[in-house]
N, C-alpha and C. Protein backbone atom coordinates (compact mmCIF):
# COMPACT_ATOMS: atom_id res chain seq x y z
N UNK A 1 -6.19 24.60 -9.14
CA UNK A 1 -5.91 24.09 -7.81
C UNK A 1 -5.07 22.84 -7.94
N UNK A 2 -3.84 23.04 -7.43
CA UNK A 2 -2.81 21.50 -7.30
C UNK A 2 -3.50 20.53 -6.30
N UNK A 3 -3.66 19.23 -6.46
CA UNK A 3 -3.79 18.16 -6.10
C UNK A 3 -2.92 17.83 -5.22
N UNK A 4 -3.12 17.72 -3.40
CA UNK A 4 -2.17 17.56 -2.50
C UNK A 4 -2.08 15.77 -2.58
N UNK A 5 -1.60 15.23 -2.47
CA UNK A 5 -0.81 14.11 -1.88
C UNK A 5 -1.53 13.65 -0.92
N UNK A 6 -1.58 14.33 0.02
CA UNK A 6 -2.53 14.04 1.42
C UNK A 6 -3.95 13.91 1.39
N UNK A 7 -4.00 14.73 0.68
CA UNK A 7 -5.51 14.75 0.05
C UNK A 7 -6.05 13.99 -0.51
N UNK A 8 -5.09 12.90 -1.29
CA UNK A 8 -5.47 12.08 -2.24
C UNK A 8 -5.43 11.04 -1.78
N UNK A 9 -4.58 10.67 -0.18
CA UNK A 9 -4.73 9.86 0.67
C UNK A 9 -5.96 9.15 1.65
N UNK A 10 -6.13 10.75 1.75
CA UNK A 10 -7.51 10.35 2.53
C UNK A 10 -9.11 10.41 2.12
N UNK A 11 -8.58 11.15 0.70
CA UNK A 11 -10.23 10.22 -0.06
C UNK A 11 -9.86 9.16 -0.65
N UNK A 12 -8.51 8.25 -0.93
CA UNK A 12 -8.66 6.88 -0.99
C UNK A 12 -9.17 6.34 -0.14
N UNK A 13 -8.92 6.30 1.41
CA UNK A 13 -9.92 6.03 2.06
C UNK A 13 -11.39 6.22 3.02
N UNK A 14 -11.56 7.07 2.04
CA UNK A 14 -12.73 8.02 2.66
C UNK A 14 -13.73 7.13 1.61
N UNK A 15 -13.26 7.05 0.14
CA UNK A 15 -13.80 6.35 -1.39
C UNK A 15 -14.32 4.52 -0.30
N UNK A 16 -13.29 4.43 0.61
CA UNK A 16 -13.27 2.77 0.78
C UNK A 16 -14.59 2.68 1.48
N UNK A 17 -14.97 3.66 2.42
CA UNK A 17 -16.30 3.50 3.20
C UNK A 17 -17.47 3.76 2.34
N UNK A 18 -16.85 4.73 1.35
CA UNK A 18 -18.03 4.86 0.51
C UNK A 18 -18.43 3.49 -0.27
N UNK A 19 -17.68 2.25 -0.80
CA UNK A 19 -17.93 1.54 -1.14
C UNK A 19 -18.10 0.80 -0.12
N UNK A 20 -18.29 0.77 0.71
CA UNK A 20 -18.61 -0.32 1.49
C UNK A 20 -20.27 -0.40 2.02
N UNK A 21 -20.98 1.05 1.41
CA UNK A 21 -22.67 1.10 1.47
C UNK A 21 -22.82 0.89 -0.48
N UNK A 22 -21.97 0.92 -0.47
CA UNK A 22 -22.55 0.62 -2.47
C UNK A 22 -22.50 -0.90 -2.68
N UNK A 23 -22.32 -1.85 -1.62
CA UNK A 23 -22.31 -3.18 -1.30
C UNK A 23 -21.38 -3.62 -2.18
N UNK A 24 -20.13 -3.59 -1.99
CA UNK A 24 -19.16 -4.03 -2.54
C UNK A 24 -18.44 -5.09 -1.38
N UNK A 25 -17.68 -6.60 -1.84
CA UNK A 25 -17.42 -7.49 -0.83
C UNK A 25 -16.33 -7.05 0.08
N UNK A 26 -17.43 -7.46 1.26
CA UNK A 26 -16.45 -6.56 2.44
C UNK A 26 -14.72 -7.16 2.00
N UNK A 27 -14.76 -8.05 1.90
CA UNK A 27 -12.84 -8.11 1.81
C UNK A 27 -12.02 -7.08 1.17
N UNK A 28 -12.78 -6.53 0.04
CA UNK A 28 -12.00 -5.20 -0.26
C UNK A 28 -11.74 -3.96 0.81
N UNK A 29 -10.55 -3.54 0.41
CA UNK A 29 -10.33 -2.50 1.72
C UNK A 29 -10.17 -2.85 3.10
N UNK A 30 -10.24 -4.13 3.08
CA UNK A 30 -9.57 -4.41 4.71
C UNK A 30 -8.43 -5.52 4.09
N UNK A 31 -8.33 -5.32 4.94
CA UNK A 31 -7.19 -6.71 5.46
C UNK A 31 -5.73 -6.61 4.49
N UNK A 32 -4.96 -8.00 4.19
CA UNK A 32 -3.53 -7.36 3.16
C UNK A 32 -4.35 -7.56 1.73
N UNK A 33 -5.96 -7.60 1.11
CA UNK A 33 -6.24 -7.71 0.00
C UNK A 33 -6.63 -8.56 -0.82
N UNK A 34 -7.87 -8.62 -2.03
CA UNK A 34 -8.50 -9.88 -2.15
C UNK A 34 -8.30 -9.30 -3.32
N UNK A 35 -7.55 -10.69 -4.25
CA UNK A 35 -6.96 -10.91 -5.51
C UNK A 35 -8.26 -11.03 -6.00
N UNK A 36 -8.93 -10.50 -6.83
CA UNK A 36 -10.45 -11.09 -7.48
C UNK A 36 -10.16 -11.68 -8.93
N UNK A 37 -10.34 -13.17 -8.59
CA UNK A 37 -10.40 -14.07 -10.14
C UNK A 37 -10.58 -13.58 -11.14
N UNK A 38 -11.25 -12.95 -11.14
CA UNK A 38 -11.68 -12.40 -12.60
C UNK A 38 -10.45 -11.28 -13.12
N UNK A 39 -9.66 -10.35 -12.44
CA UNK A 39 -8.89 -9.75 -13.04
C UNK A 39 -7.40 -10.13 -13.82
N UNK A 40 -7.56 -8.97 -14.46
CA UNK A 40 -6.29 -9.87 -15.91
C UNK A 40 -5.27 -9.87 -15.28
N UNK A 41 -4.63 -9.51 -14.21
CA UNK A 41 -3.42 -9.50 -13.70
C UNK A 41 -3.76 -10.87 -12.57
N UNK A 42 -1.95 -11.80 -13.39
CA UNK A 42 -1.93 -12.82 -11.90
C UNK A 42 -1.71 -12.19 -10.45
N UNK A 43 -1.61 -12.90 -9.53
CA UNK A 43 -1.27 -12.55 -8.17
C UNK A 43 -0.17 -12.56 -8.32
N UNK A 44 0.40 -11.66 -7.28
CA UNK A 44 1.82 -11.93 -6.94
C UNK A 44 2.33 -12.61 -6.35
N UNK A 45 3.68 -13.32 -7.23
CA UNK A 45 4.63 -14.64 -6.92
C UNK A 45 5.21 -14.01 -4.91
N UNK A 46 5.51 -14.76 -4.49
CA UNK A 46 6.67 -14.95 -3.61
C UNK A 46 7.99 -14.73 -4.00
N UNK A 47 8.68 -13.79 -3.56
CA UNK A 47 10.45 -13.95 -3.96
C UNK A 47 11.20 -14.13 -3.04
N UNK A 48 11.88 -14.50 -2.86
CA UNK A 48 13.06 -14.99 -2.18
C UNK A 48 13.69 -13.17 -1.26
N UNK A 49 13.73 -12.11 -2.49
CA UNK A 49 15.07 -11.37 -2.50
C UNK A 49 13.82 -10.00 -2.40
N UNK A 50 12.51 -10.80 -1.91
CA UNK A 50 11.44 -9.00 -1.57
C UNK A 50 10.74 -9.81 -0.47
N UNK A 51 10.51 -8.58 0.35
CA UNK A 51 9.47 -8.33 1.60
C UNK A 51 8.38 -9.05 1.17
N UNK A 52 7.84 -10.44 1.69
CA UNK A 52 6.20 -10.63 1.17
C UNK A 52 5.26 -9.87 2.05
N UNK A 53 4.18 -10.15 1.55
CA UNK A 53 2.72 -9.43 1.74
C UNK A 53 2.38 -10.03 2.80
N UNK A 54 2.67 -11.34 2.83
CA UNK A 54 2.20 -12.33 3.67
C UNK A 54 2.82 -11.73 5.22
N UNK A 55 4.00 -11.39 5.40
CA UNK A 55 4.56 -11.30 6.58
C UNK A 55 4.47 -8.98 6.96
N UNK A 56 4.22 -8.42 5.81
CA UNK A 56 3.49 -7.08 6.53
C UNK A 56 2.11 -7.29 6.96
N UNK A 57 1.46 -8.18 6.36
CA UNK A 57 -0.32 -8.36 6.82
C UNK A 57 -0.18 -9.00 8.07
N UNK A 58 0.91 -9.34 8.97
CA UNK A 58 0.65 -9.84 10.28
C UNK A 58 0.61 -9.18 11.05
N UNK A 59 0.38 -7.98 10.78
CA UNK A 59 0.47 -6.92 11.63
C UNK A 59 -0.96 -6.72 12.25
N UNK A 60 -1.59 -6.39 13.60
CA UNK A 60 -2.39 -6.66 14.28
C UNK A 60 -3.19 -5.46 14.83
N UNK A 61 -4.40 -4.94 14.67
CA UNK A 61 -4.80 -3.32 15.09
C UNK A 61 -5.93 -3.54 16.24
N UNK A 62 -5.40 -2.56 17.61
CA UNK A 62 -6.74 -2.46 17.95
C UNK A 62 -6.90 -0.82 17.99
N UNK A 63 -8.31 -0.47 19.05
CA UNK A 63 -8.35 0.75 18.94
C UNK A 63 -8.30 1.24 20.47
N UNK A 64 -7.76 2.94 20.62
CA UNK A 64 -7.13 3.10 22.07
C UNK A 64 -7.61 4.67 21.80
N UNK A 65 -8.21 5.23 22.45
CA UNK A 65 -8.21 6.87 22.35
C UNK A 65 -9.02 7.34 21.26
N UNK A 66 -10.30 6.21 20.36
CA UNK A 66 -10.26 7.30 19.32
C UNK A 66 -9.34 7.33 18.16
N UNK A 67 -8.69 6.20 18.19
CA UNK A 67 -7.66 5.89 17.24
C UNK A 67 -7.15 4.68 17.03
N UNK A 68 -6.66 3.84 15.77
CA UNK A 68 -6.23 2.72 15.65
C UNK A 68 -4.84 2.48 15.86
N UNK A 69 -4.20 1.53 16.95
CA UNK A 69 -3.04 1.34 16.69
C UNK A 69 -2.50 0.28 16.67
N UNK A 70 -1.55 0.31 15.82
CA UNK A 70 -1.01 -1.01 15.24
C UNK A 70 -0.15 -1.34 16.25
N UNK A 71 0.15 -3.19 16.07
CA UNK A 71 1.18 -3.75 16.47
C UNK A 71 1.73 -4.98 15.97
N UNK A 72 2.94 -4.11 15.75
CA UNK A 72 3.40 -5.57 14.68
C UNK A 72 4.36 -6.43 15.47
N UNK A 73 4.24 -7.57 14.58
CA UNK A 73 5.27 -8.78 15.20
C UNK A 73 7.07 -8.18 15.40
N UNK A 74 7.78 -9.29 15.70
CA UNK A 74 9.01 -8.91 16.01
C UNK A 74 10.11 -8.85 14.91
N UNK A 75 9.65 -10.03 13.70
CA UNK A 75 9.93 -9.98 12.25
C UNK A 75 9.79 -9.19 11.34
N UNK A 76 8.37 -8.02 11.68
CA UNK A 76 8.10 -7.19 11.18
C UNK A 76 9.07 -5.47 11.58
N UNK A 77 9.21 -5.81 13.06
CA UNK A 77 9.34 -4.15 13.41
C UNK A 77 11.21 -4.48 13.31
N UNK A 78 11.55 -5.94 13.07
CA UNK A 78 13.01 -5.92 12.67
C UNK A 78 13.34 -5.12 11.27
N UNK A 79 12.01 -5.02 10.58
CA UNK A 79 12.71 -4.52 8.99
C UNK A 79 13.20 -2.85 9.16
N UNK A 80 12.46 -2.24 10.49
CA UNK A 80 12.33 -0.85 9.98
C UNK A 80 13.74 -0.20 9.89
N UNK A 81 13.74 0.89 9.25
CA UNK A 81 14.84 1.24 8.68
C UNK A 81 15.99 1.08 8.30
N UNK A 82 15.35 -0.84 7.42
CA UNK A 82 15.98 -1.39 7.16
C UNK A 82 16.34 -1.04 5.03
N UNK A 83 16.70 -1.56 4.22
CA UNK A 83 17.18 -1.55 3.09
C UNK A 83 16.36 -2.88 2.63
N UNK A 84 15.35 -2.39 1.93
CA UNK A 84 14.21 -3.51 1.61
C UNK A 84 14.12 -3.74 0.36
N UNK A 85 12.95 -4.53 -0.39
CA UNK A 85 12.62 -4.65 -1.77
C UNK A 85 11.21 -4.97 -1.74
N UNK A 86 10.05 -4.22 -1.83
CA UNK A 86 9.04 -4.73 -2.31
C UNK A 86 8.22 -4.44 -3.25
N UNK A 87 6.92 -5.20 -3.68
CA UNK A 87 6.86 -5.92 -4.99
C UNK A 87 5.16 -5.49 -5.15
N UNK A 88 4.41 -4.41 -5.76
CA UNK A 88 3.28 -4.38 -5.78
C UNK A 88 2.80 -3.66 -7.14
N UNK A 89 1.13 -3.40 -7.03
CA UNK A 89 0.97 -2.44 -8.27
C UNK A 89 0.25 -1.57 -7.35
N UNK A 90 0.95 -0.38 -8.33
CA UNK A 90 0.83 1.03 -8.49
C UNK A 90 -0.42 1.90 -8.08
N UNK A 91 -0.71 2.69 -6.98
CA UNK A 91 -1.59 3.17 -7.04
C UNK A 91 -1.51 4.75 -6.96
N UNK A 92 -1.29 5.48 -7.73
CA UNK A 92 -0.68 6.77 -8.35
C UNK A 92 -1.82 8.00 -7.16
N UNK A 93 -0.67 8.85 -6.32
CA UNK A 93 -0.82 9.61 -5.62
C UNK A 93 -1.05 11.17 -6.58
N UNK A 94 -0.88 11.38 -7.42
CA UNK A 94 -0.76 12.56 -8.42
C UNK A 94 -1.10 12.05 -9.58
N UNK A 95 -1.80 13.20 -10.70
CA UNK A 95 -1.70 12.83 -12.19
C UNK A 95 -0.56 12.89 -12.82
N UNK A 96 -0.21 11.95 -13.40
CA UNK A 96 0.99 12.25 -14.52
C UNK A 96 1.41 11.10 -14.96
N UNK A 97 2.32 10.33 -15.96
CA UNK A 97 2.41 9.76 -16.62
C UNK A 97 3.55 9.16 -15.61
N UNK A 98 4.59 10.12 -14.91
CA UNK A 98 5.18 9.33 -14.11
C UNK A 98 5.31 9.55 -12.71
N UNK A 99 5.50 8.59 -11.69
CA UNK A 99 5.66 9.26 -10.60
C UNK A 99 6.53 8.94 -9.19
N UNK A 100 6.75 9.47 -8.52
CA UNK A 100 8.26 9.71 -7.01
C UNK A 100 7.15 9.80 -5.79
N UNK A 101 5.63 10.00 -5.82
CA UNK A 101 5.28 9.50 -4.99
C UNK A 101 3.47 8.48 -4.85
N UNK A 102 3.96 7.72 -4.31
CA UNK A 102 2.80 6.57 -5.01
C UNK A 102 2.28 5.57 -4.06
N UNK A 103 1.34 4.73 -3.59
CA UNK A 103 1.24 3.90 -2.84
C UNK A 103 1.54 2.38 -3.83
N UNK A 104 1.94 1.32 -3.40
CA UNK A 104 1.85 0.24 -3.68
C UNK A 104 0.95 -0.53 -3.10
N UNK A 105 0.25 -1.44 -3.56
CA UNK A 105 -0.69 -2.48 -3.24
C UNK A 105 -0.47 -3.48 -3.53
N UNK A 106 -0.93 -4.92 -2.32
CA UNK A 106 -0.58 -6.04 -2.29
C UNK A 106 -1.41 -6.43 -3.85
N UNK A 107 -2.38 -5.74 -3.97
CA UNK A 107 -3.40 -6.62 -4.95
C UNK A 107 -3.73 -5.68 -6.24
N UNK A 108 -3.97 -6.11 -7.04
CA UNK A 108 -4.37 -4.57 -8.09
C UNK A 108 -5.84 -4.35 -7.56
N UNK A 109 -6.26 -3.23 -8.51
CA UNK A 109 -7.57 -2.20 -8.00
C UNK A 109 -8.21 -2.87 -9.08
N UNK A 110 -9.58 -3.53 -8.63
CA UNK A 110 -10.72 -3.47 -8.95
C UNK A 110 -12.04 -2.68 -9.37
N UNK A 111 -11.91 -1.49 -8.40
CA UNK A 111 -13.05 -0.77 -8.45
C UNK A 111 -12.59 0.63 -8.47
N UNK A 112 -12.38 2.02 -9.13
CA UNK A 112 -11.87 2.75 -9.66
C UNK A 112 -11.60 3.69 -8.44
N UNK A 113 -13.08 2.97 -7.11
CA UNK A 113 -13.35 3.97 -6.17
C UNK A 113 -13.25 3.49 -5.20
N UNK A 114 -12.26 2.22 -5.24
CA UNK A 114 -11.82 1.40 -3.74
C UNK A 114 -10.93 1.01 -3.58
N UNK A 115 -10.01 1.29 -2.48
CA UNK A 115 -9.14 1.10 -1.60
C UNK A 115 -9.08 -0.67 -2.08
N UNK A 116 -7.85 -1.45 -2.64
CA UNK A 116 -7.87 -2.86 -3.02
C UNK A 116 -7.17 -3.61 -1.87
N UNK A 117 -6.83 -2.84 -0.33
CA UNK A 117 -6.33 -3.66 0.82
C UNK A 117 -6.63 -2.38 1.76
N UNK A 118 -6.40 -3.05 2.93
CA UNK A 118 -6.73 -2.19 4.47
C UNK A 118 -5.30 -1.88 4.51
N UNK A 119 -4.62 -0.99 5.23
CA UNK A 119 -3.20 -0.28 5.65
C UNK A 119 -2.33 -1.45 5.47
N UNK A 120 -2.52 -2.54 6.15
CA UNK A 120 -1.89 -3.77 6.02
C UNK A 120 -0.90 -4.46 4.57
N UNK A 121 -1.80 -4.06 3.69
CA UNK A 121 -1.62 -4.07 2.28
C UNK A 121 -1.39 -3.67 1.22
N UNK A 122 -0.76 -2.29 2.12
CA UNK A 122 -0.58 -0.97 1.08
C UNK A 122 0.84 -0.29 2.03
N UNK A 123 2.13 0.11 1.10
CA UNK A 123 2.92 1.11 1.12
C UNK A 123 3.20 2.17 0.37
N UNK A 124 3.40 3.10 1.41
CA UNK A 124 3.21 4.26 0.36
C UNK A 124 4.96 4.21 0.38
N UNK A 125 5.24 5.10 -1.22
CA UNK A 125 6.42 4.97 -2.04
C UNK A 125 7.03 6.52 -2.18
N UNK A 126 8.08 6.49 -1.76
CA UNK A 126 8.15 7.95 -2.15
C UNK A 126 9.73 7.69 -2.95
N UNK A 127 10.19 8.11 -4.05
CA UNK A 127 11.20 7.56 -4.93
C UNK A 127 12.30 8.44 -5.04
N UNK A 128 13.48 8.56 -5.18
CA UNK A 128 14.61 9.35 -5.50
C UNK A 128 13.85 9.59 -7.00
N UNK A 129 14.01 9.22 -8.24
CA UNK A 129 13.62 9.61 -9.50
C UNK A 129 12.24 8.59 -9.96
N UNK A 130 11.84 9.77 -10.95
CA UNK A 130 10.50 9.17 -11.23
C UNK A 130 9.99 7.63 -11.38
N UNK A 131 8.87 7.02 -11.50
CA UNK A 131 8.53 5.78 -11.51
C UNK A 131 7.80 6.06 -12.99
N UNK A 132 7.72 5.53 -14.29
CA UNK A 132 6.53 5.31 -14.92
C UNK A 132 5.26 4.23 -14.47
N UNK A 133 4.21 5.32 -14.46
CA UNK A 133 2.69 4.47 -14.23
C UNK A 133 2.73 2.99 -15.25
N UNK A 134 2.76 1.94 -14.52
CA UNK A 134 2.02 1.06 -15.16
C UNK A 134 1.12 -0.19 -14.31
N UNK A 135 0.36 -0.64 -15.08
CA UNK A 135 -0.56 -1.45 -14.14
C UNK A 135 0.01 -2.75 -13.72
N UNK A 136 1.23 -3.09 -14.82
CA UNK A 136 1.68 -4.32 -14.10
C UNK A 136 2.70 -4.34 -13.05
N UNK A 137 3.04 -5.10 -12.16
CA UNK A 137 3.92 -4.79 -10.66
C UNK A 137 5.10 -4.37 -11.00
N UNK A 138 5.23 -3.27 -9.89
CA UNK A 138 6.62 -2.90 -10.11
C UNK A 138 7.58 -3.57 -8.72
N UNK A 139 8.32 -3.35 -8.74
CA UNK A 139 9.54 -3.72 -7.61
C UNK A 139 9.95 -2.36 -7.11
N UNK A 140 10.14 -2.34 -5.90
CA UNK A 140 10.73 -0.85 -5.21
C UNK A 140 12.09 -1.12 -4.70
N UNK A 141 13.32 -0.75 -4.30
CA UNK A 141 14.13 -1.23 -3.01
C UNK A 141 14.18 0.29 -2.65
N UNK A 142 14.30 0.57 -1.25
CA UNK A 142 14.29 1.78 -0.22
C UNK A 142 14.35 0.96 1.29
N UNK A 143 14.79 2.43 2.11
CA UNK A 143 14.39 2.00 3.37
C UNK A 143 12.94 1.93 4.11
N UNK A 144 12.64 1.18 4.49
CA UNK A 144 11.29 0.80 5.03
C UNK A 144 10.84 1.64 6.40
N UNK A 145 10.07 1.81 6.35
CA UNK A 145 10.03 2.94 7.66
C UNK A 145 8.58 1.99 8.61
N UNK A 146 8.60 1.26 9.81
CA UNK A 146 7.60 0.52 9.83
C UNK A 146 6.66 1.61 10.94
N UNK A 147 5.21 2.25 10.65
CA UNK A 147 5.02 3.11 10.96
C UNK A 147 3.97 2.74 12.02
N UNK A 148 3.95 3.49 13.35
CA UNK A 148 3.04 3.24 14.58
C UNK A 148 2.22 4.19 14.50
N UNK A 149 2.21 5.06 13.96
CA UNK A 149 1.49 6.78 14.54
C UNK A 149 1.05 7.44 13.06
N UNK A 150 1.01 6.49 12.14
CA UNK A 150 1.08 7.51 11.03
C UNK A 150 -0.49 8.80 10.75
N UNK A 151 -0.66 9.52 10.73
CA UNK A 151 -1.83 11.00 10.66
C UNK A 151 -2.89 10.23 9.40
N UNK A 152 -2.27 9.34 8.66
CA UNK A 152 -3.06 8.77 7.73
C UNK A 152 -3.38 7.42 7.85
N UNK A 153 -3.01 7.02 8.92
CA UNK A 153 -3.70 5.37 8.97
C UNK A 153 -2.54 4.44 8.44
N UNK A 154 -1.86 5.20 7.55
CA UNK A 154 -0.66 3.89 7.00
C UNK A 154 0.28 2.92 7.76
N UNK A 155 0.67 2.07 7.46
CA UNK A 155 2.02 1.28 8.64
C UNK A 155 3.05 1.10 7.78
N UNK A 156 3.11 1.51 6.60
CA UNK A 156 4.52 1.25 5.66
C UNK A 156 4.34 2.39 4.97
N UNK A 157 5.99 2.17 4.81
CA UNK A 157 6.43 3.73 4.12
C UNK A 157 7.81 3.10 3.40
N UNK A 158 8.08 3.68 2.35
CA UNK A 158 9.29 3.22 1.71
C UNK A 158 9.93 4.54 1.66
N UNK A 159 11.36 4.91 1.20
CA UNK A 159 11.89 6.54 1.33
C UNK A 159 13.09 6.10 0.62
N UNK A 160 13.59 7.12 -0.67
CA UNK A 160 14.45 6.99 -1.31
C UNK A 160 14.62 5.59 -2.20
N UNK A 161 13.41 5.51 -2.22
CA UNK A 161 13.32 4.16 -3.40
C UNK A 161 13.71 4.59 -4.56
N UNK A 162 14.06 3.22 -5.26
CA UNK A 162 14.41 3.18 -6.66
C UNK A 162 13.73 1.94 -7.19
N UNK A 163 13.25 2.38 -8.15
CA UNK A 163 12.66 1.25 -9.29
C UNK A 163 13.67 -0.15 -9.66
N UNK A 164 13.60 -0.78 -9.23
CA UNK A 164 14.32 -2.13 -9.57
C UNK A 164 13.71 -2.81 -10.85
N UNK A 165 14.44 -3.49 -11.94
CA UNK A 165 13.85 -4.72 -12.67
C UNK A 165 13.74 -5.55 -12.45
């Protein structure tokens, strides 16, 4: 049986509620993401020449119908389908050593079985050519797609990315 994409979407966050009765600190899985001291990776710098974390997490949710919907600032919904650069680690949508479609996270993963930010803090990546998996941050540039309606809860989307150094 192949491993859908979608599938792997929504028990990432299906995994996040599950940790959230295994008493894990609520800051995980919500919000743009809680850097936990103890892990070997620093936080991520600020750049000048990438999208910060700081300014997609201003994005604001309530709920309407049975459903969450976002609303972002005016700085924010200026980027969409715009020609971006941002800056996260890897959270691998498929097995394989490398990969074209992937979420990024503001923060690295802590817990093998939790979501390490709420939608806010996470873009999903979809790449012209492969990405190699690694745990330390990668850089993306693509167009940004800033998303209102997404079927999976997401608000960022990157499309036709390429791996930057």
């Amino acid at each position: 049986m192949k491993f859908k994409p979608a599938l792997a979407i929504a028990l990432t966050f299906g995994l996040a509620a599950a940790c959230a009765f295994a008493q894990v600190p609520p800051a995980i899985g919500q919000g743009p993401g809680y850097h936990d001291p103890r892990s070997p990776f620093k936080p991520l710098e600020e750049r000048a020449d990438i999208v910060s974390w700081k300014l997609l997490s201003q994005v604001t949710a309530k709920a309407e119908k049975k459903k969450i919907v976002p609303t972002f600032p005016a700085t924010v919904q200026a980027l969409d389908r715009k020609t971006v650069k941002v800056q996260g680690f890897m959270m691998p949508l498929e097995a394989g050593d490398k990969q074209q479609h992937f979420l990024l996270s503001s923060v690295p993963t802590t817990c093998a079985f939790c979501v390490p930010a709420g939608p806010e803090g996470l873009v999903e990546v979809r790449t012209k050519k492969p990405v190699r998996y690694t745990l330390e941050p990668v850089v993306v540039e693509g167009q940004l797609a800033v998303l209102t309606d997404d079927p999976y809860g997401l608000y960022y989307r990157v499309d036709d990315g390429n791996a930057v150094n």
